[in-house]
C-alpha atoms as a PDB file:
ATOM      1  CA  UNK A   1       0.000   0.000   0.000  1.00  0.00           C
ATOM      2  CA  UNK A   2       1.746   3.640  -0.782  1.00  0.00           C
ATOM      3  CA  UNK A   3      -0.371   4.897   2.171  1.00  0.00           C
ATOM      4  CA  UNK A   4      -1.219   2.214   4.899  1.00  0.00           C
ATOM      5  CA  UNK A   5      -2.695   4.678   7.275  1.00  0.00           C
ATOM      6  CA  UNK A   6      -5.451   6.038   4.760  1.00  0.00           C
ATOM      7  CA  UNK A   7      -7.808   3.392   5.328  1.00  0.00           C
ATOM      8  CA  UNK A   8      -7.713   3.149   8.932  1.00  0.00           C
ATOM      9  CA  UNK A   9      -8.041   7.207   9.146  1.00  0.00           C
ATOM     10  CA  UNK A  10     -10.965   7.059   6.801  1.00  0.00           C
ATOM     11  CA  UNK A  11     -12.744   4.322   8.388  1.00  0.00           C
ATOM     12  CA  UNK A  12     -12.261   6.544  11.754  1.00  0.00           C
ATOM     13  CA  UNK A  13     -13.523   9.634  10.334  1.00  0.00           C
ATOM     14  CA  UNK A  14     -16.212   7.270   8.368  1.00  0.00           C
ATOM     15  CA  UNK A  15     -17.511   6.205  11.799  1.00  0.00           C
ATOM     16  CA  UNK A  16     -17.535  10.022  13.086  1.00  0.00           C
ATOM     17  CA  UNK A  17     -19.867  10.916   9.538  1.00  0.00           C
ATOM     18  CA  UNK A  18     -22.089   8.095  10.325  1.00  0.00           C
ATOM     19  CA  UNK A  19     -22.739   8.680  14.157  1.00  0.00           C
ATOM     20  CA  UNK A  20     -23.547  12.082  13.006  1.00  0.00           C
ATOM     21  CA  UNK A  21     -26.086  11.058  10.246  1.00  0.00           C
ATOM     22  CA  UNK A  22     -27.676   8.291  12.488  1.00  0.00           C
ATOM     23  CA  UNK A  23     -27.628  11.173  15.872  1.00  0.00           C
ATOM     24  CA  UNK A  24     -29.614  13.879  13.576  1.00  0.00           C
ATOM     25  CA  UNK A  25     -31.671  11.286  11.907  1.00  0.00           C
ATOM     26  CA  UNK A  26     -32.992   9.822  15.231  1.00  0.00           C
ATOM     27  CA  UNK A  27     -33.125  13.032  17.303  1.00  0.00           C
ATOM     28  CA  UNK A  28     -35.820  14.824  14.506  1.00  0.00           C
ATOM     29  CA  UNK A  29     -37.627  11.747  14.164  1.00  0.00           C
ATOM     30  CA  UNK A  30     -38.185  12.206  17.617  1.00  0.00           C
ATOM     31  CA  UNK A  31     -39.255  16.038  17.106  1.00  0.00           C
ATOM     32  CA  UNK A  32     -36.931  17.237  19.020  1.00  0.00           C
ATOM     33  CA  UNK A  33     -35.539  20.757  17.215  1.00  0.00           C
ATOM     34  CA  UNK A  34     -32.770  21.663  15.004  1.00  0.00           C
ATOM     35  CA  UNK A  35     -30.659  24.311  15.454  1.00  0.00           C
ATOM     36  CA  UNK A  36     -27.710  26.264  14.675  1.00  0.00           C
ATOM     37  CA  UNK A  37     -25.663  25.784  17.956  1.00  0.00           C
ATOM     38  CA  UNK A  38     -26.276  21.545  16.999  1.00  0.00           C
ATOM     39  CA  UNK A  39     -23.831  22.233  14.045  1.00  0.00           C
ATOM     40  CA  UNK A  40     -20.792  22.799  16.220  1.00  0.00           C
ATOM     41  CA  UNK A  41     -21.704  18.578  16.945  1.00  0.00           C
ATOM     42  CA  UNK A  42     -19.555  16.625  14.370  1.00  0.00           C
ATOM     43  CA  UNK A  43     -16.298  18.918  15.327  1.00  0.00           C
ATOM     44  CA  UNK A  44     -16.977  17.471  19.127  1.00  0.00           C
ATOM     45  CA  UNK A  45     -18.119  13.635  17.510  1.00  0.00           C
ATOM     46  CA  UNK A  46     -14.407  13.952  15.516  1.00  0.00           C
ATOM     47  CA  UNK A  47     -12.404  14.439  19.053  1.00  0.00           C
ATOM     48  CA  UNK A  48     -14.730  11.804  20.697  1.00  0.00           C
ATOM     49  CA  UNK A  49     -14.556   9.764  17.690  1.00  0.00           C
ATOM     50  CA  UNK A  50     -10.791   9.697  17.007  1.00  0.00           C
ATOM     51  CA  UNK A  51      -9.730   9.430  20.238  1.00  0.00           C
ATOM     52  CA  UNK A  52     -11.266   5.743  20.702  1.00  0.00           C
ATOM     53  CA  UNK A  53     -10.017   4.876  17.382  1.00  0.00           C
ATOM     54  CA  UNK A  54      -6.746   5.422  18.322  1.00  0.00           C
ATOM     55  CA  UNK A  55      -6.996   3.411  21.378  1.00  0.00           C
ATOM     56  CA  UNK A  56      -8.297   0.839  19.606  1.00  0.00           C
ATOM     57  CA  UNK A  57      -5.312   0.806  16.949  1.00  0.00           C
ATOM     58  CA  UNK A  58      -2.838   1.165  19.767  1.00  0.00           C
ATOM     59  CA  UNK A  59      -3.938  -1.443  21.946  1.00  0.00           C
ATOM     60  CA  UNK A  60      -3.750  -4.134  18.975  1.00  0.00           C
ATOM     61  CA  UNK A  61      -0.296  -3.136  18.051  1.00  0.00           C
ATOM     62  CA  UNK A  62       0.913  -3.891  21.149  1.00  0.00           C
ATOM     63  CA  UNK A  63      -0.553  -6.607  21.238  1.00  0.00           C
ATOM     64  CA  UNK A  64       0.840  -7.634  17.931  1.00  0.00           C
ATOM     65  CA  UNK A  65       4.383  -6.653  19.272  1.00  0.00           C
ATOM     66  CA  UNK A  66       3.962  -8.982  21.669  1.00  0.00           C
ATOM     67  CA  UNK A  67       3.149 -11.723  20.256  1.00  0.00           C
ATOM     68  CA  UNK A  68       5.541 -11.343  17.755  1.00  0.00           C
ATOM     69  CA  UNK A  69       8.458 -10.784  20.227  1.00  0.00           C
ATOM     70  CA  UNK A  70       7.672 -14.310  21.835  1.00  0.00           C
ATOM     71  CA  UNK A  71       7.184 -15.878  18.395  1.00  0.00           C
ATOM     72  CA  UNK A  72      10.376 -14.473  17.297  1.00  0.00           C
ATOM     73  CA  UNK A  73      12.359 -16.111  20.685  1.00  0.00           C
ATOM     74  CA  UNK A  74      10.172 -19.687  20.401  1.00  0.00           C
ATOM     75  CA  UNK A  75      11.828 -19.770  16.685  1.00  0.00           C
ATOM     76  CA  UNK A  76      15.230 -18.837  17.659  1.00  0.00           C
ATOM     77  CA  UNK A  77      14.959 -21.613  20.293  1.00  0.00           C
ATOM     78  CA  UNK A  78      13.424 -23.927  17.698  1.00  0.00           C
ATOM     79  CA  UNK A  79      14.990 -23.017  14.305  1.00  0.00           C
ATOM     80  CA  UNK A  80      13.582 -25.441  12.307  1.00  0.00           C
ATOM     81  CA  UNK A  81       9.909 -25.790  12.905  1.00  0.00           C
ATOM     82  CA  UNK A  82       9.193 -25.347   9.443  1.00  0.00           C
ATOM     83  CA  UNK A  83       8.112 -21.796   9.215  1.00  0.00           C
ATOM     84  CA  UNK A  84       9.318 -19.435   7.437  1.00  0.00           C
ATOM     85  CA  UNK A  85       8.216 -16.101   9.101  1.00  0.00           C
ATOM     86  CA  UNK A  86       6.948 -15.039  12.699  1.00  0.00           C
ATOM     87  CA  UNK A  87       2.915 -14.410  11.293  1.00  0.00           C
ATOM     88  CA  UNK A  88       2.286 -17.235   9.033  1.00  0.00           C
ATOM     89  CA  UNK A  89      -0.094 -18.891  11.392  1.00  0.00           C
ATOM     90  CA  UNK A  90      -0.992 -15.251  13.117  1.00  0.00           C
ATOM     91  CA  UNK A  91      -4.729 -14.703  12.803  1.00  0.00           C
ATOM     92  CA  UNK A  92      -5.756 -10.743  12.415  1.00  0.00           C
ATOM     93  CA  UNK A  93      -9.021 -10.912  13.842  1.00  0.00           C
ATOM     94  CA  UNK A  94      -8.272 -12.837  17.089  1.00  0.00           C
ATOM     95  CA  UNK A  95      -5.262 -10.013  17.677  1.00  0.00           C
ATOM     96  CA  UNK A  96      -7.496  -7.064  16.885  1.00  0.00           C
ATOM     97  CA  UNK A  97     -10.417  -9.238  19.155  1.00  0.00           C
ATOM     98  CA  UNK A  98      -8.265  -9.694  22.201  1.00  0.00           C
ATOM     99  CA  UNK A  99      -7.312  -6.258  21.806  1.00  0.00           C
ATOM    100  CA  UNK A 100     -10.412  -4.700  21.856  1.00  0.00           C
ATOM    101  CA  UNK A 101     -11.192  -6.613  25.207  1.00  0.00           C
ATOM    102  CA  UNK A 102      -7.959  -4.976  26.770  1.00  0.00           C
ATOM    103  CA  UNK A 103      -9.140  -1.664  26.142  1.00  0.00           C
ATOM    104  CA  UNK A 104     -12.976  -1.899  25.575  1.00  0.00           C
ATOM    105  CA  UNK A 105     -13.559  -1.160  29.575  1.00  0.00           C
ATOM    106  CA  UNK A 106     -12.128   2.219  28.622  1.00  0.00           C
ATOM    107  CA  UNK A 107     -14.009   3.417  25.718  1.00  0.00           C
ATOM    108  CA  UNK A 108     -16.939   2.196  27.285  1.00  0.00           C
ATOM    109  CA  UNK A 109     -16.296   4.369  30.444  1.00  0.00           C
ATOM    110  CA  UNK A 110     -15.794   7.162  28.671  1.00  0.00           C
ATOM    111  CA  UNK A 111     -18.654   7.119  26.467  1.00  0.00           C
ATOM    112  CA  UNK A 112     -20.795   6.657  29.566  1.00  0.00           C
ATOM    113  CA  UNK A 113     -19.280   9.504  30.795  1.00  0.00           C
ATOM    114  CA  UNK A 114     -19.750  11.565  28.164  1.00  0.00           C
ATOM    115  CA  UNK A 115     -23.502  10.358  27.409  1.00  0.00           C
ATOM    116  CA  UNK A 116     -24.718  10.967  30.952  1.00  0.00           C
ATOM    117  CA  UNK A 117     -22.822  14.554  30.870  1.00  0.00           C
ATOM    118  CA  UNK A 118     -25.063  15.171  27.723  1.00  0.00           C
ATOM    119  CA  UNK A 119     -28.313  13.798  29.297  1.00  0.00           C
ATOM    120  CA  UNK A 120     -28.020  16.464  31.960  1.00  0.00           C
ATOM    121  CA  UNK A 121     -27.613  19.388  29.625  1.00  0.00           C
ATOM    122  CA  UNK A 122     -31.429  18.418  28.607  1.00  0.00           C
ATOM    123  CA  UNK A 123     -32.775  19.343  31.926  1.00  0.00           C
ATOM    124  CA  UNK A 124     -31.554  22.905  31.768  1.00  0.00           C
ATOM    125  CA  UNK A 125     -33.983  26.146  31.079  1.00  0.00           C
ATOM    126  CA  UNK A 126     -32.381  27.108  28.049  1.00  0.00           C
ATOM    127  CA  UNK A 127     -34.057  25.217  25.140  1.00  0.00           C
ATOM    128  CA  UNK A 128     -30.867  25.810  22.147  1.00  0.00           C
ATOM    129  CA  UNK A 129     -28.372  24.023  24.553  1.00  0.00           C
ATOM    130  CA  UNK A 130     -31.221  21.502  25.725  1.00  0.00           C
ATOM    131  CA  UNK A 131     -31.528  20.548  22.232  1.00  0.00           C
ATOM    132  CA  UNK A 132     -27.535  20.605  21.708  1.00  0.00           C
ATOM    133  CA  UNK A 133     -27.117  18.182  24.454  1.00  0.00           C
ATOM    134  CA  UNK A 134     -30.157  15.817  23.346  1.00  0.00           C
ATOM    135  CA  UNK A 135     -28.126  15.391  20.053  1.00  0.00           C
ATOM    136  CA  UNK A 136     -25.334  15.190  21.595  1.00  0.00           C
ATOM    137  CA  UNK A 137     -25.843  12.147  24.184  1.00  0.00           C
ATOM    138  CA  UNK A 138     -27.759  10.242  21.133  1.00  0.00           C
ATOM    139  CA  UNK A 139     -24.497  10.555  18.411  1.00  0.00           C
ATOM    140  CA  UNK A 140     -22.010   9.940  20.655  1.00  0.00           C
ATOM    141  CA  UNK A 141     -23.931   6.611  21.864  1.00  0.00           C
ATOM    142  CA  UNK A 142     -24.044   6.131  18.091  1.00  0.00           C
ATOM    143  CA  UNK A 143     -20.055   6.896  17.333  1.00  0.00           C
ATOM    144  CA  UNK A 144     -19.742   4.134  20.319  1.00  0.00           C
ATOM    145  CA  UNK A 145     -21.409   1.447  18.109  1.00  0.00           C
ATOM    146  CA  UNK A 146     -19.703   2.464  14.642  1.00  0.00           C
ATOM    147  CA  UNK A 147     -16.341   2.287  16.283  1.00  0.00           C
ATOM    148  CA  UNK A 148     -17.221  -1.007  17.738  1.00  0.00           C
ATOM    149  CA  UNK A 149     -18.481  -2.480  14.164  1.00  0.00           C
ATOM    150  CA  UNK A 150     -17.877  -0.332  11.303  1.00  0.00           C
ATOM    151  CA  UNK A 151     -14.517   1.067  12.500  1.00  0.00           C
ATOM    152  CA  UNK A 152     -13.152  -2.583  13.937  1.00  0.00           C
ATOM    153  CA  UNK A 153     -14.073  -4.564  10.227  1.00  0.00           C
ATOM    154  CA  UNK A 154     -12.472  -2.106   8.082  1.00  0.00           C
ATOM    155  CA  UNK A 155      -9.159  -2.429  10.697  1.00  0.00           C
ATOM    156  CA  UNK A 156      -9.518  -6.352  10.313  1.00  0.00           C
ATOM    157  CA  UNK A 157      -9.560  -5.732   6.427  1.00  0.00           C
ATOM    158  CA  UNK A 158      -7.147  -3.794   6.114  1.00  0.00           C
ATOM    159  CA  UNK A 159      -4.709  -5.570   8.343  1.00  0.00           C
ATOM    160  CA  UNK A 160      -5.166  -8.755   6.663  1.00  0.00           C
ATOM    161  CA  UNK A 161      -4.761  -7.322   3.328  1.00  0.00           C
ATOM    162  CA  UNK A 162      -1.607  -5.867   4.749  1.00  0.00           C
ATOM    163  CA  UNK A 163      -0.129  -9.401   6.068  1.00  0.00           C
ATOM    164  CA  UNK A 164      -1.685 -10.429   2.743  1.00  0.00           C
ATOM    165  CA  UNK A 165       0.670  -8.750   0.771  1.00  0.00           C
ATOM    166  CA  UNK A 166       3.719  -9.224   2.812  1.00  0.00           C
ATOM    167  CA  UNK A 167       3.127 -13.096   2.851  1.00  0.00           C
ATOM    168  CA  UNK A 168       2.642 -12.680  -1.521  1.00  0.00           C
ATOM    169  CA  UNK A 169       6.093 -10.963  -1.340  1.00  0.00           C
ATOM    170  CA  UNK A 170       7.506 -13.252   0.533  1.00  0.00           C
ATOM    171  CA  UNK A 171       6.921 -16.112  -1.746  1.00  0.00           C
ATOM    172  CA  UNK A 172       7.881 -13.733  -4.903  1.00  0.00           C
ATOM    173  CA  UNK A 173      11.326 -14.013  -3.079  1.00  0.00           C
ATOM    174  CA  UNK A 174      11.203 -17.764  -2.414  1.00  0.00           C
ATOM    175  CA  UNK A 175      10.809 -17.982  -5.939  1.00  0.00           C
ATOM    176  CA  UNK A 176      12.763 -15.713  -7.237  1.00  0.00           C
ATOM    177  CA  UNK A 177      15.690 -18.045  -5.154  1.00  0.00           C
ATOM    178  CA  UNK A 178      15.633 -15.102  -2.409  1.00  0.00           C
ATOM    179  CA  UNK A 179      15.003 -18.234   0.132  1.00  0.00           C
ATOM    180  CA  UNK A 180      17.736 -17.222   3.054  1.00  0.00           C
ATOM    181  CA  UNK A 181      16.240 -13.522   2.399  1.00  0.00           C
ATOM    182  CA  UNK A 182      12.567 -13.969   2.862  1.00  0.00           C
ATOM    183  CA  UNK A 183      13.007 -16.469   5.494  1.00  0.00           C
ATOM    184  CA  UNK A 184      15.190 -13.692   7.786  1.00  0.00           C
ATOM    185  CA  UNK A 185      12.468 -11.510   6.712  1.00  0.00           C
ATOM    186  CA  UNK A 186      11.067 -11.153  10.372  1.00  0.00           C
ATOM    187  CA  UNK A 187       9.492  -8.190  12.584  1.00  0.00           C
ATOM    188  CA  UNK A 188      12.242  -6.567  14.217  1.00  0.00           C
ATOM    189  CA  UNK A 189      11.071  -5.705  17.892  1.00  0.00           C
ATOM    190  CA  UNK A 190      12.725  -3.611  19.868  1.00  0.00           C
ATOM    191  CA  UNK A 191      13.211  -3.744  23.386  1.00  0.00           C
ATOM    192  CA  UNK A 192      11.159  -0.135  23.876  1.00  0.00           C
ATOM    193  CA  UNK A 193       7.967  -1.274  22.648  1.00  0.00           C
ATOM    194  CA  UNK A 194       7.369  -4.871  24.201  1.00  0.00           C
ATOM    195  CA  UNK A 195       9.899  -4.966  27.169  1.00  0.00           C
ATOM    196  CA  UNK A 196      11.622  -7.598  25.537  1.00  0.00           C
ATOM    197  CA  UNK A 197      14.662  -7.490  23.349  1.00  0.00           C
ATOM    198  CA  UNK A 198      15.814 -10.741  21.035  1.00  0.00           C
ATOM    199  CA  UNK A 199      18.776 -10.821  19.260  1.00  0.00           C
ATOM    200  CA  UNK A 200      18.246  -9.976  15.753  1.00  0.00           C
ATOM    201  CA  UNK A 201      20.671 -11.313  12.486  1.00  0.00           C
ATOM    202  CA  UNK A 202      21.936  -9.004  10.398  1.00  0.00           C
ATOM    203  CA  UNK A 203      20.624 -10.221   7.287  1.00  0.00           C
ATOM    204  CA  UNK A 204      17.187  -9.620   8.804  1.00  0.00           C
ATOM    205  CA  UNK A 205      17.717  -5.892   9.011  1.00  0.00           C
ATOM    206  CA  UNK A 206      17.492  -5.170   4.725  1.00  0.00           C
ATOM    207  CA  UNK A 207      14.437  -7.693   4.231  1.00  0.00           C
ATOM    208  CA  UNK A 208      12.441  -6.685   7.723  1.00  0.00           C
ATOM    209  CA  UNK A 209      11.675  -2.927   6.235  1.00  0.00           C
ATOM    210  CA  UNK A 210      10.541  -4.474   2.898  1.00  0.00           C
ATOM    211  CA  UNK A 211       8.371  -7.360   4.422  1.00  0.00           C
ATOM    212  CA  UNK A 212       6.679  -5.958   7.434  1.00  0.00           C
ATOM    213  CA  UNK A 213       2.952  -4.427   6.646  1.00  0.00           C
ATOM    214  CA  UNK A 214       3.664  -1.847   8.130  1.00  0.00           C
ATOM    215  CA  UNK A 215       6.401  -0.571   6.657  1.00  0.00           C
ATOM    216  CA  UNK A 216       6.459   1.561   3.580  1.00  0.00           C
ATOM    217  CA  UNK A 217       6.991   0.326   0.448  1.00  0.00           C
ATOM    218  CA  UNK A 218       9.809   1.149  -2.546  1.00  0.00           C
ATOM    219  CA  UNK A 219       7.637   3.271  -4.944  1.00  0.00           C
ATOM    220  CA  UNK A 220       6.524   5.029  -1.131  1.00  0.00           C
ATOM    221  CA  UNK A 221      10.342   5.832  -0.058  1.00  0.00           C
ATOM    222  CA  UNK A 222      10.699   7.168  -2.979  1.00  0.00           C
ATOM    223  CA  UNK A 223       7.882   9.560  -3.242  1.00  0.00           C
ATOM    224  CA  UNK A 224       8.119  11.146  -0.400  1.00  0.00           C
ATOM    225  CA  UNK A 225      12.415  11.504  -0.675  1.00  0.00           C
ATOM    226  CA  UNK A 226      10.833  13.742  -3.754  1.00  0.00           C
ATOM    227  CA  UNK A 227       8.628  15.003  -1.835  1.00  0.00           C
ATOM    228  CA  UNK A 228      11.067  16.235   1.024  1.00  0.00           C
ATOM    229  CA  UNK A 229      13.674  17.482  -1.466  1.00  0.00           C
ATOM    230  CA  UNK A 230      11.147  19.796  -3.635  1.00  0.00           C
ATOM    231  CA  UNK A 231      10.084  21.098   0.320  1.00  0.00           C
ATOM    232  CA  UNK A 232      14.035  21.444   1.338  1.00  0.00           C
ATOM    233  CA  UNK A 233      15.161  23.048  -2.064  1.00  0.00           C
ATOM    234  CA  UNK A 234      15.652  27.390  -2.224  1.00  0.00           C
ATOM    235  CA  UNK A 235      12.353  27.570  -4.634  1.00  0.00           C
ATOM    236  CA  UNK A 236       9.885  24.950  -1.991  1.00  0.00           C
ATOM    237  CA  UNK A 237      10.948  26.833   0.806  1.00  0.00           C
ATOM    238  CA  UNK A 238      10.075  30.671  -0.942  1.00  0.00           C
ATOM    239  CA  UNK A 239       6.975  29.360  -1.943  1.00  0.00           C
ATOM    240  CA  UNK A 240       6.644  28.119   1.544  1.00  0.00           C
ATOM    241  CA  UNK A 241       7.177  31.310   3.333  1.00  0.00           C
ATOM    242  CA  UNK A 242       4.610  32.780   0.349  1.00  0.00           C
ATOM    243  CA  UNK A 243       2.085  30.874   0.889  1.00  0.00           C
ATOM    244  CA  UNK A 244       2.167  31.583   4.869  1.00  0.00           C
ATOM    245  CA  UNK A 245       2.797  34.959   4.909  1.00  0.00           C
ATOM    246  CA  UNK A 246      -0.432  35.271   2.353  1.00  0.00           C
ATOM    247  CA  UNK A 247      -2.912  33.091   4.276  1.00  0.00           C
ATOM    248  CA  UNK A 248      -1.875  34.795   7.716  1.00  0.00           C
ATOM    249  CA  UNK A 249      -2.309  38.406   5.918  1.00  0.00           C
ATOM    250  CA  UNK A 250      -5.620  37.337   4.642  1.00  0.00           C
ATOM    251  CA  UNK A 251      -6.755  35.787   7.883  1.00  0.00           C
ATOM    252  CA  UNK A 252      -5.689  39.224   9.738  1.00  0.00           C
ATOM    253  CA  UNK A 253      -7.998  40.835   6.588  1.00  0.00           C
ATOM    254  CA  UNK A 254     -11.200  38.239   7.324  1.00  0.00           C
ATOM    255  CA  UNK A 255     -10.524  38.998  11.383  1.00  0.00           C
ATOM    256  CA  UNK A 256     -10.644  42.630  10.809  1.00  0.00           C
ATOM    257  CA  UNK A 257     -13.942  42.451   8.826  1.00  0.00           C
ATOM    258  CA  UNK A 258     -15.541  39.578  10.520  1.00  0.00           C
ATOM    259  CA  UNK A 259     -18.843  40.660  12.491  1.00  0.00           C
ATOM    260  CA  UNK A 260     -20.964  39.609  15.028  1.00  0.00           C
ATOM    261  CA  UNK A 261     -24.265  38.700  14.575  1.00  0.00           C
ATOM    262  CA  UNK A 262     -25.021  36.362  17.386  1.00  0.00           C
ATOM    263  CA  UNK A 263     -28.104  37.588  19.129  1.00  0.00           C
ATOM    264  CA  UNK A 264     -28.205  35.908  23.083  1.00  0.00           C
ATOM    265  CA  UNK A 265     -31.988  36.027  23.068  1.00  0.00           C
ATOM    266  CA  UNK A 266     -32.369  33.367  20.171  1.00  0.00           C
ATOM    267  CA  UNK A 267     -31.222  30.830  22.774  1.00  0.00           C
ATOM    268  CA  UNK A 268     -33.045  32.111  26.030  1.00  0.00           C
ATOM    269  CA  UNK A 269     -36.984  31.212  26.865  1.00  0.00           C
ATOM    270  CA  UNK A 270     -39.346  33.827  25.725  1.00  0.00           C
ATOM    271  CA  UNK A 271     -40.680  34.145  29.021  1.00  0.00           C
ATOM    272  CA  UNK A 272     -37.645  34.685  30.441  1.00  0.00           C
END
């Protein structure tokens, strides 16, 4: 993949769109009123929303470090068991399963949290932020289930397409005669990330980078050393400095001119 985070992003921000579709659509099927201050919603659903993807996505990759550290010291112990990498008989959806149970209890706590902080808001005077808050509670109870199903079965996809891939390149190089190569071709772990530091072989180091899912591929490296040089060169780093100077003049220009129309009364009772 030339971007192996794309996916997973998308599929976070995906779940963020949806629990905002599904909160609107239920809250004015139940009548309950839409108005302007409800459109500052999805920019609170995205914290809300990215925040248990990422736990979610960090809690299987360590995990998966693991797991792959104690893999990696059963084979050194047992050289030839017949396999010929660390994740041949790794399943993604039991990692990215057990995972989720690690740090479910969280996301769970917090969206409690967050719900019942909501469900007060709709027992206050002021009817704009007792409709804000009825939205509220109802799509973040919504993001909760999208990150839980929508968000988790993308992650499982695109993780096994990822090991998918490696495993196809792996055999390119068996076949190719590469056999010593692919068959070095494991995970390097580091101490840092798992607490536990094997020895690695040398000849590992070259075909780890271009096996792993994770790691980028040729066609990527190479893109973004473009990419770096155009920034780093005399002509990127003018246009650069042009480009900021102009927005930041032209946001000073839109501050200057901006006015306020907000009217307090709009969200007060009429009686009031």
């Amino acid at each position: 993949m030339l971007f192996p985070q794309v996916t997973i992003a998308g599929a976070c921000i995906g779940s963020v769109l949806l629990s905002t579709a599904a909160g609107y659509g239920a809250c004015a099927a139940c009548g309950i009123p839409l108005t302007m201050l409800v459109f500052v919603l999805p920019f609170i659903l995205v914290g809300i929303g990215v925040d248990d993807g990422f736990v979610i996505v960090t809690s299987y990759r360590q995990l998966r470090a693991q797991r792959r550290a104690q893999k990696l010291q059963e084979r050194q112990q047992a050289p030839d068991d017949g396999r010929t990498h660390v994740d041949d008989d790794e399943d993604v959806g039991e990692l990215i399963a057990e995972g989720l149970g690690k740090c479910a209890m969280s996301i769970v706590y917090t969206t409690l949290t967050d719900v019942m902080a909501f469900s007060f808001g709709c027992i206050g005077s002021i009817p704009a932020i007792r409709y804000f808050c009825a939205y509220a509670a109802v799509a973040v109870a919504f993001d909760f289930f999208f990150q839980l199903t929508f968000f988790v079965a993308v992650l499982v996809l695109d993780e096994r397409a990822d090991a998918a891939m490696a495993k196809e390149s792996r055999q390119k190089k068996l076949e190719a005669g590469d056999g010593e190569e692919a068959v070095s071709s494991t995970v390097i772990v580091t101490k840092s990330s798992t607490g536990l530091a094997p020895p690695t072989p040398q000849s590992a180091l070259g075909a780890s980078s271009a096996s792993s899912p994770s790691s980028p591929s040729k066609s990527s490296r190479l893109m973004w050393e473009k990419y770096v040089n155009l920034l780093m060169s005399k002509s990127g780093i003018a246009a650069i400095v042009t480009i900021f100077v102009s927005f930041t003049g032209f946001n000073a220009w839109a501050l200057n001119n901006l006015q306020n129309d907000f009217d307090p009364a709009d969200i007060v009772p009429d009686d009031s």
